[in-house]
N, C-alpha and C. Protein backbone atom coordinates (compact mmCIF):
# COMPACT_ATOMS: atom_id res chain seq x y z
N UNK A 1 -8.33 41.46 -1.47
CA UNK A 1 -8.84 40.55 -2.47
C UNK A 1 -10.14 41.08 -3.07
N UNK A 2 -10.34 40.94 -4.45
CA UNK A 2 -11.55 41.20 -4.94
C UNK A 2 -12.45 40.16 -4.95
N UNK A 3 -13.22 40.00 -4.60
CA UNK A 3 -14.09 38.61 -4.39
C UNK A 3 -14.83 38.47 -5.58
N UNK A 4 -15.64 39.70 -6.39
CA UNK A 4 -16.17 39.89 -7.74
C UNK A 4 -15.12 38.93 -8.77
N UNK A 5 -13.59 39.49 -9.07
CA UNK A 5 -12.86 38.39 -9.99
C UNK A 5 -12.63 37.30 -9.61
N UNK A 6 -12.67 37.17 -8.11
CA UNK A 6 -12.15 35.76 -7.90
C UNK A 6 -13.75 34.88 -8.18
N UNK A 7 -14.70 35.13 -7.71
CA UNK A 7 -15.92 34.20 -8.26
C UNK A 7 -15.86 34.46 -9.67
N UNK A 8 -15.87 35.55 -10.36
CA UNK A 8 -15.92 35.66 -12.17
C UNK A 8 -14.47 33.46 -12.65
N UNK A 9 -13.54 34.28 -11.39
CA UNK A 9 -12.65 33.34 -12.66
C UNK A 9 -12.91 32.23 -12.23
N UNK A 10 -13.83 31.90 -10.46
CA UNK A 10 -13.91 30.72 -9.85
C UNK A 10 -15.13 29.64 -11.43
N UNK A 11 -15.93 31.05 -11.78
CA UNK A 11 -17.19 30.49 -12.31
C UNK A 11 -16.93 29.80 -13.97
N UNK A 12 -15.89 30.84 -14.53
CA UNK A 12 -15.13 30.13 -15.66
C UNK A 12 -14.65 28.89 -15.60
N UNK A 13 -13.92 28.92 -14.62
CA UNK A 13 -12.30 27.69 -14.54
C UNK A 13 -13.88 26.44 -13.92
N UNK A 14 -14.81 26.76 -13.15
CA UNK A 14 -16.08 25.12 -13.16
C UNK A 14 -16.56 24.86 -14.66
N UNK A 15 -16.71 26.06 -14.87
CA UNK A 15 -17.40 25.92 -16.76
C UNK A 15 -16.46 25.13 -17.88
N UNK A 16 -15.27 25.45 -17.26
CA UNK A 16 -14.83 24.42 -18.66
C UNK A 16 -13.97 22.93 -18.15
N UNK A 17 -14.40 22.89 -16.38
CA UNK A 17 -13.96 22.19 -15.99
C UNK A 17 -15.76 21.23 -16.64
N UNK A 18 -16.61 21.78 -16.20
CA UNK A 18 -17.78 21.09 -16.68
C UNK A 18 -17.77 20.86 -18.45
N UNK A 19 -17.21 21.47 -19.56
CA UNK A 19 -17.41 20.81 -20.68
C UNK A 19 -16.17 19.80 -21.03
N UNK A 20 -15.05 19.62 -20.34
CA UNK A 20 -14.19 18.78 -20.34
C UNK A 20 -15.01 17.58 -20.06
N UNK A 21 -15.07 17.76 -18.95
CA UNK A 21 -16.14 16.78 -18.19
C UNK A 21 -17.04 15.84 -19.51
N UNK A 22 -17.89 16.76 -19.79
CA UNK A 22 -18.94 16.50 -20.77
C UNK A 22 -18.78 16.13 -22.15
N UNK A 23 -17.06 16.05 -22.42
CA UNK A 23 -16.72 15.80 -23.88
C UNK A 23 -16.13 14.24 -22.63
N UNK A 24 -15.69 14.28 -22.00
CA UNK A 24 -15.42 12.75 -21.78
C UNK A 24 -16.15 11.86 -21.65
N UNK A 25 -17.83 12.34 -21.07
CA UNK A 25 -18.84 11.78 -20.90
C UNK A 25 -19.02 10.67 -22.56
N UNK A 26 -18.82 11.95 -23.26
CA UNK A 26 -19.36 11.33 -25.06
C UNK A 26 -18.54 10.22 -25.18
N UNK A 27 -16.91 10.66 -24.72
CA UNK A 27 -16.33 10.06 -25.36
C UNK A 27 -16.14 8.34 -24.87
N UNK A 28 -16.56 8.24 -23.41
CA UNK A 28 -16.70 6.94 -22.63
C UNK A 28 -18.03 6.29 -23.54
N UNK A 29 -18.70 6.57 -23.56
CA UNK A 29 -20.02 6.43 -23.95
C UNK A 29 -19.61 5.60 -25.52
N UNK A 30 -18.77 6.43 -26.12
CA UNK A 30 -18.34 5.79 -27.12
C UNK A 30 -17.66 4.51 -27.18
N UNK A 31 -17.13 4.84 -26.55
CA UNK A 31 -15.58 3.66 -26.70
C UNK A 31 -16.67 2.62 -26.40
N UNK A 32 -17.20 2.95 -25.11
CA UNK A 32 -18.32 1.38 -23.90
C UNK A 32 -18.73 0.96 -25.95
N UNK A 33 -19.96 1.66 -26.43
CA UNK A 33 -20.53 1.24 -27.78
C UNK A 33 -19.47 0.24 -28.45
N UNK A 34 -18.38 0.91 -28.94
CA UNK A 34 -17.34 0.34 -29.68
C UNK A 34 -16.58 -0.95 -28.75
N UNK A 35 -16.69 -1.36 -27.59
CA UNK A 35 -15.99 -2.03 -27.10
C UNK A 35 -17.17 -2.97 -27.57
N UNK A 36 -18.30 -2.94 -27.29
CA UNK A 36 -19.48 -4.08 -27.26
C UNK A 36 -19.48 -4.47 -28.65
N UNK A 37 -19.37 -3.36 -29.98
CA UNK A 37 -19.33 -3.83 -31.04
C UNK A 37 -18.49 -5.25 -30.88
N UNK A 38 -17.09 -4.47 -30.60
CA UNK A 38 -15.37 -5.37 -31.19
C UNK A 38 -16.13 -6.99 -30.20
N UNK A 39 -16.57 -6.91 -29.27
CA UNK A 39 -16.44 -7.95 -28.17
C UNK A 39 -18.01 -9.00 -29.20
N UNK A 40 -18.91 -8.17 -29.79
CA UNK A 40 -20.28 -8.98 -30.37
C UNK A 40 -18.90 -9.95 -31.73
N UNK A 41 -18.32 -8.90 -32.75
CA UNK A 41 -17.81 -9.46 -33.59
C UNK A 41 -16.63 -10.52 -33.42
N UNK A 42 -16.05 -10.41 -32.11
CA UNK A 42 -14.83 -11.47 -31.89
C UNK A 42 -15.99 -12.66 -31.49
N UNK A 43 -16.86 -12.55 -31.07
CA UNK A 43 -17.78 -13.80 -30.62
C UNK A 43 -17.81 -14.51 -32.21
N UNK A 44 -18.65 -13.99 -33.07
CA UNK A 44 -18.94 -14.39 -34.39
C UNK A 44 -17.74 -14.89 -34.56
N UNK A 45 -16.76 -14.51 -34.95
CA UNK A 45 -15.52 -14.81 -35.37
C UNK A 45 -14.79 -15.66 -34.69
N UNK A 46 -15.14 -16.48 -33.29
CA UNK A 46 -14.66 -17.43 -32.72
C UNK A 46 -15.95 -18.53 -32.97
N UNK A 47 -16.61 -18.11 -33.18
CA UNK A 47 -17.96 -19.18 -33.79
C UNK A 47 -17.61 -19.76 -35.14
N UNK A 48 -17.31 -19.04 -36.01
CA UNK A 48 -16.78 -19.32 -37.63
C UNK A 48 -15.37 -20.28 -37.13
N UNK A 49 -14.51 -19.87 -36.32
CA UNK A 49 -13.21 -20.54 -35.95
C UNK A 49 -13.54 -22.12 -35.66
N UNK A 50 -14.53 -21.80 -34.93
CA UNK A 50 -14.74 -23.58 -34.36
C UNK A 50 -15.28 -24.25 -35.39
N UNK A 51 -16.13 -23.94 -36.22
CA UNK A 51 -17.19 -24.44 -36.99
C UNK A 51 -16.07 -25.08 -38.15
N UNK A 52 -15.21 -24.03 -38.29
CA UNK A 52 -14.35 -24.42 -39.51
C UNK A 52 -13.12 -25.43 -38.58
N UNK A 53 -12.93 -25.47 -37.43
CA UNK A 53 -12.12 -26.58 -36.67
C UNK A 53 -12.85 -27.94 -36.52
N UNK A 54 -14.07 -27.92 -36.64
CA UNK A 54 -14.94 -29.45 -36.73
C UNK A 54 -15.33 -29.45 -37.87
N UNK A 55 -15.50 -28.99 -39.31
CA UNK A 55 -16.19 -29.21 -40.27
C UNK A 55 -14.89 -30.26 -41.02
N UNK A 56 -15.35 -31.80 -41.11
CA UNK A 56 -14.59 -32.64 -42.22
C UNK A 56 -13.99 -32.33 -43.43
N UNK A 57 -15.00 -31.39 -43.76
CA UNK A 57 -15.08 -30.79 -45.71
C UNK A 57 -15.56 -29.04 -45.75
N UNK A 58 -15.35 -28.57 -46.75
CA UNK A 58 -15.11 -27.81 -47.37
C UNK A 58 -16.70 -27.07 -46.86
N UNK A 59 -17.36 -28.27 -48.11
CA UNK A 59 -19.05 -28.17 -47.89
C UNK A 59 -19.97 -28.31 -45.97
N UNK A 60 -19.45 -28.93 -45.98
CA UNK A 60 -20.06 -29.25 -44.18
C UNK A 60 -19.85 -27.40 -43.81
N UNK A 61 -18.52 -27.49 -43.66
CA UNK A 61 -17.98 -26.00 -43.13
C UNK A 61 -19.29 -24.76 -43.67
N UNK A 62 -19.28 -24.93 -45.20
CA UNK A 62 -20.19 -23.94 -45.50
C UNK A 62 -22.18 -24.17 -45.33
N UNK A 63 -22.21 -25.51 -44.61
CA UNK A 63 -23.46 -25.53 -44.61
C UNK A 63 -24.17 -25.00 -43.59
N UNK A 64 -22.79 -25.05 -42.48
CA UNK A 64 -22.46 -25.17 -40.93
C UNK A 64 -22.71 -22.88 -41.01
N UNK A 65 -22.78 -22.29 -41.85
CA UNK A 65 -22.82 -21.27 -41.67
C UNK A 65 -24.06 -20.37 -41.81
């Protein structure tokens, strides 16, 4: 066995095991952001739901906003 290629290819095959790694990092990071967006705007949007489920009139509804 050559021990020189086998650490050369051991040291590659961690390196792109480490930027895999590091593009999933971004990409969790993202989604978490984007999940908190979708989860802030379904709140609003179940707030408008109710407001417009108790408003009598048209006007109430829009004062109520």
């Amino acid at each position: 066995l050559d021990k020189n290629k086998l650490f050369t290819l051991n040291f590659s095959a961690t390196q792109e095991i480490d930027r895999i790694q590091q593009t999933h990092i971004t990409e969790i990071a993202s989604l978490k952001t984007e999940i908190s967006t979708l989860k802030t705007e379904n709140a609003e949007l179940k707030s408008i739901i109710d407001k417009l489920k108790t408003a009598n009139s048209f006007e109430e509804f829009k004062n109520s906003l």
